[in-house]
C-alpha atoms as a PDB file:
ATOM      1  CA  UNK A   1       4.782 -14.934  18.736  1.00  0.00           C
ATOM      2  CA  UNK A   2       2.347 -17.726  19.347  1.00  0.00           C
ATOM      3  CA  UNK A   3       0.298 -15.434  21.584  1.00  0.00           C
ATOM      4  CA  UNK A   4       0.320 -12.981  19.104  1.00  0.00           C
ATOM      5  CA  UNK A   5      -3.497 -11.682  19.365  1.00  0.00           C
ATOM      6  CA  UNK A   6      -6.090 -12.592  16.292  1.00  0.00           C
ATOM      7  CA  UNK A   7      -7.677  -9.409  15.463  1.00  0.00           C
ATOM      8  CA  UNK A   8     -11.325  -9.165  13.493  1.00  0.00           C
ATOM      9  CA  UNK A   9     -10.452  -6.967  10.464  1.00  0.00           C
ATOM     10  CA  UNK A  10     -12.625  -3.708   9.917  1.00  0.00           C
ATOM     11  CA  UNK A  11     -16.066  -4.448   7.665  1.00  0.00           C
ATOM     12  CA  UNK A  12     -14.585  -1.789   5.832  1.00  0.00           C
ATOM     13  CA  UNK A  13     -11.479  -3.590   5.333  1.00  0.00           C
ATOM     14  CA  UNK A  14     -13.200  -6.848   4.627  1.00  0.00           C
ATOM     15  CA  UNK A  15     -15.387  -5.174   1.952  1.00  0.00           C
ATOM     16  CA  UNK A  16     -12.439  -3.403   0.236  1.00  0.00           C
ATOM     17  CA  UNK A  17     -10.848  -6.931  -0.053  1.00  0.00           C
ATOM     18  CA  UNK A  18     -14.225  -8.171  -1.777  1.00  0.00           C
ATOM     19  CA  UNK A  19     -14.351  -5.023  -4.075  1.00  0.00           C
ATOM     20  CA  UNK A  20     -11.125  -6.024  -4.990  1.00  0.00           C
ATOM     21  CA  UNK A  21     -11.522  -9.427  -5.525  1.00  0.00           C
ATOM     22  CA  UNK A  22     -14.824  -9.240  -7.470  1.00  0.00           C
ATOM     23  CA  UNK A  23     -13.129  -6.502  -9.663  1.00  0.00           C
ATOM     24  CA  UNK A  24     -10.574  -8.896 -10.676  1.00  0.00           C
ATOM     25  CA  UNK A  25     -12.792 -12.070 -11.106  1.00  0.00           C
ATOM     26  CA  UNK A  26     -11.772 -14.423 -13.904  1.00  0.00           C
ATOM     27  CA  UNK A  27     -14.523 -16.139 -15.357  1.00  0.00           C
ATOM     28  CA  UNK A  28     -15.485 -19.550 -14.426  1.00  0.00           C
ATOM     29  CA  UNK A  29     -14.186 -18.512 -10.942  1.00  0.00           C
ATOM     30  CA  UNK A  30     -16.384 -19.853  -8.109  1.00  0.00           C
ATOM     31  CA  UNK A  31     -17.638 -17.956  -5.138  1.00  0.00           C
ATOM     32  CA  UNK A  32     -14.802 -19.929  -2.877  1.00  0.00           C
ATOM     33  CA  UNK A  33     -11.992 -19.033  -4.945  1.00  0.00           C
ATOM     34  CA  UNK A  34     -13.079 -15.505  -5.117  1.00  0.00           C
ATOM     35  CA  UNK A  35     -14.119 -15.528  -1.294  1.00  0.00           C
ATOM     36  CA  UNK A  36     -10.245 -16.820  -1.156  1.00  0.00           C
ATOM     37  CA  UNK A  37      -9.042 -14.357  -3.153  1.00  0.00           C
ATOM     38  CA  UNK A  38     -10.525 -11.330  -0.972  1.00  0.00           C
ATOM     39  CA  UNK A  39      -8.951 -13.043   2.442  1.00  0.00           C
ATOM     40  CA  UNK A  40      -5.404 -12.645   0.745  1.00  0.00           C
ATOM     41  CA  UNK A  41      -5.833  -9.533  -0.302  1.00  0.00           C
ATOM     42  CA  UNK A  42      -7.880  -8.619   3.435  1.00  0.00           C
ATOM     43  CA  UNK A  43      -4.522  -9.844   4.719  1.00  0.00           C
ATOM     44  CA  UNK A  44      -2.327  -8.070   2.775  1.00  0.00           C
ATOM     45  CA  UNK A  45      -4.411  -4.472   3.717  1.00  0.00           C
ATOM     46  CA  UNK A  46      -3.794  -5.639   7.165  1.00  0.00           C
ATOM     47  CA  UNK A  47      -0.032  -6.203   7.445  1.00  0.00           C
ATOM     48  CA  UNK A  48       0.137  -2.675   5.324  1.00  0.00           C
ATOM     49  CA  UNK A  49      -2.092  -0.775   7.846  1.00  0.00           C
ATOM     50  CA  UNK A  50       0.329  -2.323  10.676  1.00  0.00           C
ATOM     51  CA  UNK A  51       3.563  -1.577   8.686  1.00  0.00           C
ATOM     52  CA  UNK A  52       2.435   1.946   8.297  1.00  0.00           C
ATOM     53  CA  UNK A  53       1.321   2.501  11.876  1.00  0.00           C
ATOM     54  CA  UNK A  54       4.596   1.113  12.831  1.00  0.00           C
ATOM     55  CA  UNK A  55       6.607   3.204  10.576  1.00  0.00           C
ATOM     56  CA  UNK A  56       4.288   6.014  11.890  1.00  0.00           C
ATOM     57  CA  UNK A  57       5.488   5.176  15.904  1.00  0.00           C
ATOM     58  CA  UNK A  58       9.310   5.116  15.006  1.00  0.00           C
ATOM     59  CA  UNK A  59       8.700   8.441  13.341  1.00  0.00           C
ATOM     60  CA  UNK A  60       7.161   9.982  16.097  1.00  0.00           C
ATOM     61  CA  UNK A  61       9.816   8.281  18.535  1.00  0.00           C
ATOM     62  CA  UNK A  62      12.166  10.296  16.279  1.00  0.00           C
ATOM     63  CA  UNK A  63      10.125  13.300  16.515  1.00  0.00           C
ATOM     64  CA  UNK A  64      10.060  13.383  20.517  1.00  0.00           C
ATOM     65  CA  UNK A  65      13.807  12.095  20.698  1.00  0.00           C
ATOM     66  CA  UNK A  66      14.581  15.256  18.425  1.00  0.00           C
ATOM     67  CA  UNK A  67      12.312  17.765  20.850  1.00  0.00           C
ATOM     68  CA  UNK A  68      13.852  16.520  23.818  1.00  0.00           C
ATOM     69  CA  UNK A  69      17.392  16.633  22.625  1.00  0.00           C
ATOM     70  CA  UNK A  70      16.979  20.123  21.648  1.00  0.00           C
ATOM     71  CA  UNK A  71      15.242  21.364  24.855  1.00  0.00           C
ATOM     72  CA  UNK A  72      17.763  19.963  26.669  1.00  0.00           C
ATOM     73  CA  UNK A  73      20.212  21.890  24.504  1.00  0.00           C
ATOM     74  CA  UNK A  74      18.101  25.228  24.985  1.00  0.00           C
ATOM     75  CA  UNK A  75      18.366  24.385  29.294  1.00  0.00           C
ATOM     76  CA  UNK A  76      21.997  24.368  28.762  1.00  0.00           C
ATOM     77  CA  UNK A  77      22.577  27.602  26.743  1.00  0.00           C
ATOM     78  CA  UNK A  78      24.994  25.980  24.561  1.00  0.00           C
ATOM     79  CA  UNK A  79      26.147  27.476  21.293  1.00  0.00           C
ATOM     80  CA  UNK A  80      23.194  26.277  18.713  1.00  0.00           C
ATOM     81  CA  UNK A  81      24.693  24.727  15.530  1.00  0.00           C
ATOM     82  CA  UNK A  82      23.071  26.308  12.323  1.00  0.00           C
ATOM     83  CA  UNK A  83      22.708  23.794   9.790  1.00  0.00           C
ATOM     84  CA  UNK A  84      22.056  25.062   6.583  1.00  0.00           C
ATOM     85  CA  UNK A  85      20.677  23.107   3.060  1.00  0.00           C
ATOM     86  CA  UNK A  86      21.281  24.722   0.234  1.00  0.00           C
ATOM     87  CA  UNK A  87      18.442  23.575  -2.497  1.00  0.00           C
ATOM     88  CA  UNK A  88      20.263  23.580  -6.018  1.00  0.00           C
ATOM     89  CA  UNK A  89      18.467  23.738  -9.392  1.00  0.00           C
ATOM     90  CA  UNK A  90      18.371  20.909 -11.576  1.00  0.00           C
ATOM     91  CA  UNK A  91      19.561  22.772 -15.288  1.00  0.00           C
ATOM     92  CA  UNK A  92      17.657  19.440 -16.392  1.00  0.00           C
ATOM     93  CA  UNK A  93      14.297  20.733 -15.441  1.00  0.00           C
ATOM     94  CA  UNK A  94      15.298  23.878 -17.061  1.00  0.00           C
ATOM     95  CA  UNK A  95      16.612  22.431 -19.917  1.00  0.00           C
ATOM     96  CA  UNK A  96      13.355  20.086 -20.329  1.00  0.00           C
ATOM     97  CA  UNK A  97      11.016  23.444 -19.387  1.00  0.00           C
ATOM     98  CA  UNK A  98      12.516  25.264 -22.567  1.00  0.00           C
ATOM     99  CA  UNK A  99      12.939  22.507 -24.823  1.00  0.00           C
ATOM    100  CA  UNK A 100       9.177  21.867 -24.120  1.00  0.00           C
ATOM    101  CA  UNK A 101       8.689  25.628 -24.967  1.00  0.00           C
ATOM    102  CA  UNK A 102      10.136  25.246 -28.302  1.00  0.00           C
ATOM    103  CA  UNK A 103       8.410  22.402 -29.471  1.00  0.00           C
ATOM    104  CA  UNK A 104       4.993  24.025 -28.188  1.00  0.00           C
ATOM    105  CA  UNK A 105       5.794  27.166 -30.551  1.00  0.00           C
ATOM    106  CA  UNK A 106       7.287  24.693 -33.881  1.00  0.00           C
ATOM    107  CA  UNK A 107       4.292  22.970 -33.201  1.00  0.00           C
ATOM    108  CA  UNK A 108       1.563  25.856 -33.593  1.00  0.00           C
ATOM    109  CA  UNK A 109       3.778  27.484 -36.311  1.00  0.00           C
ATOM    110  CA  UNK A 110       3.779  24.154 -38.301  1.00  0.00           C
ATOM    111  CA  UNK A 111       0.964  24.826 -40.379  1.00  0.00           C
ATOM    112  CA  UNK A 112       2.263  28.115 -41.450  1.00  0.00           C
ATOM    113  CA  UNK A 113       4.944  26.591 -43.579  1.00  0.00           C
ATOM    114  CA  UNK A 114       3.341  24.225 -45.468  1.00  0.00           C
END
């Protein structure tokens, strides 16, 4: 990895980090520390962008492995295999949904009993 290429950062990358930085500015901080500060966090907005665009390659390796494997599949006429996912409700939402009900009607009624 030593010849691992040094890339410039985007300005707007570079003035995110400063936004950033400033925003969280302690008092008595001096323009190095801060200036500091925003190359840390510049870095860390880097390695994120290239985590994400890597994540973003595997999933489209996926994606084309996946098309490929089922055109291949279509050439040969072979029997297609259904799957099938079945989405059950959660009788916790529902639960939640009608418990939230009843305190929204106890609530508005609440005056009427005093």
């Amino acid at each position: 990895m030593a010849n691992r290429k040094q890339s410039t950062p985007s300005p707007e990358t570079q003035a995110e980090a400063m936004r950033i930085a400033k925003g969280t500015q302690k008092e008595g901080q001096t323009k190095e520390q801060t200036r500091l500060i925003a190359l840390g966090i510049q870095k860390g907005i880097e390695q994120y962008k290239k985590q994400q665009k890597a994540k973003a390659r595997e999933h489209d390796k996926l994606k084309k492995k996946i098309a490929r494997t089922k055109a291949s599949n279509d050439a040969d006429n072979a029997p297609e295999v259904v799957t099938e996912t079945i989405y059950q409700q959660s009788k916790l939402a529902w639960g939640l949904l009608v418990a939230s009900w009843i305190g929204f009607i106890a609530y508005l009624l609440m005056p009427t009993f005093k």
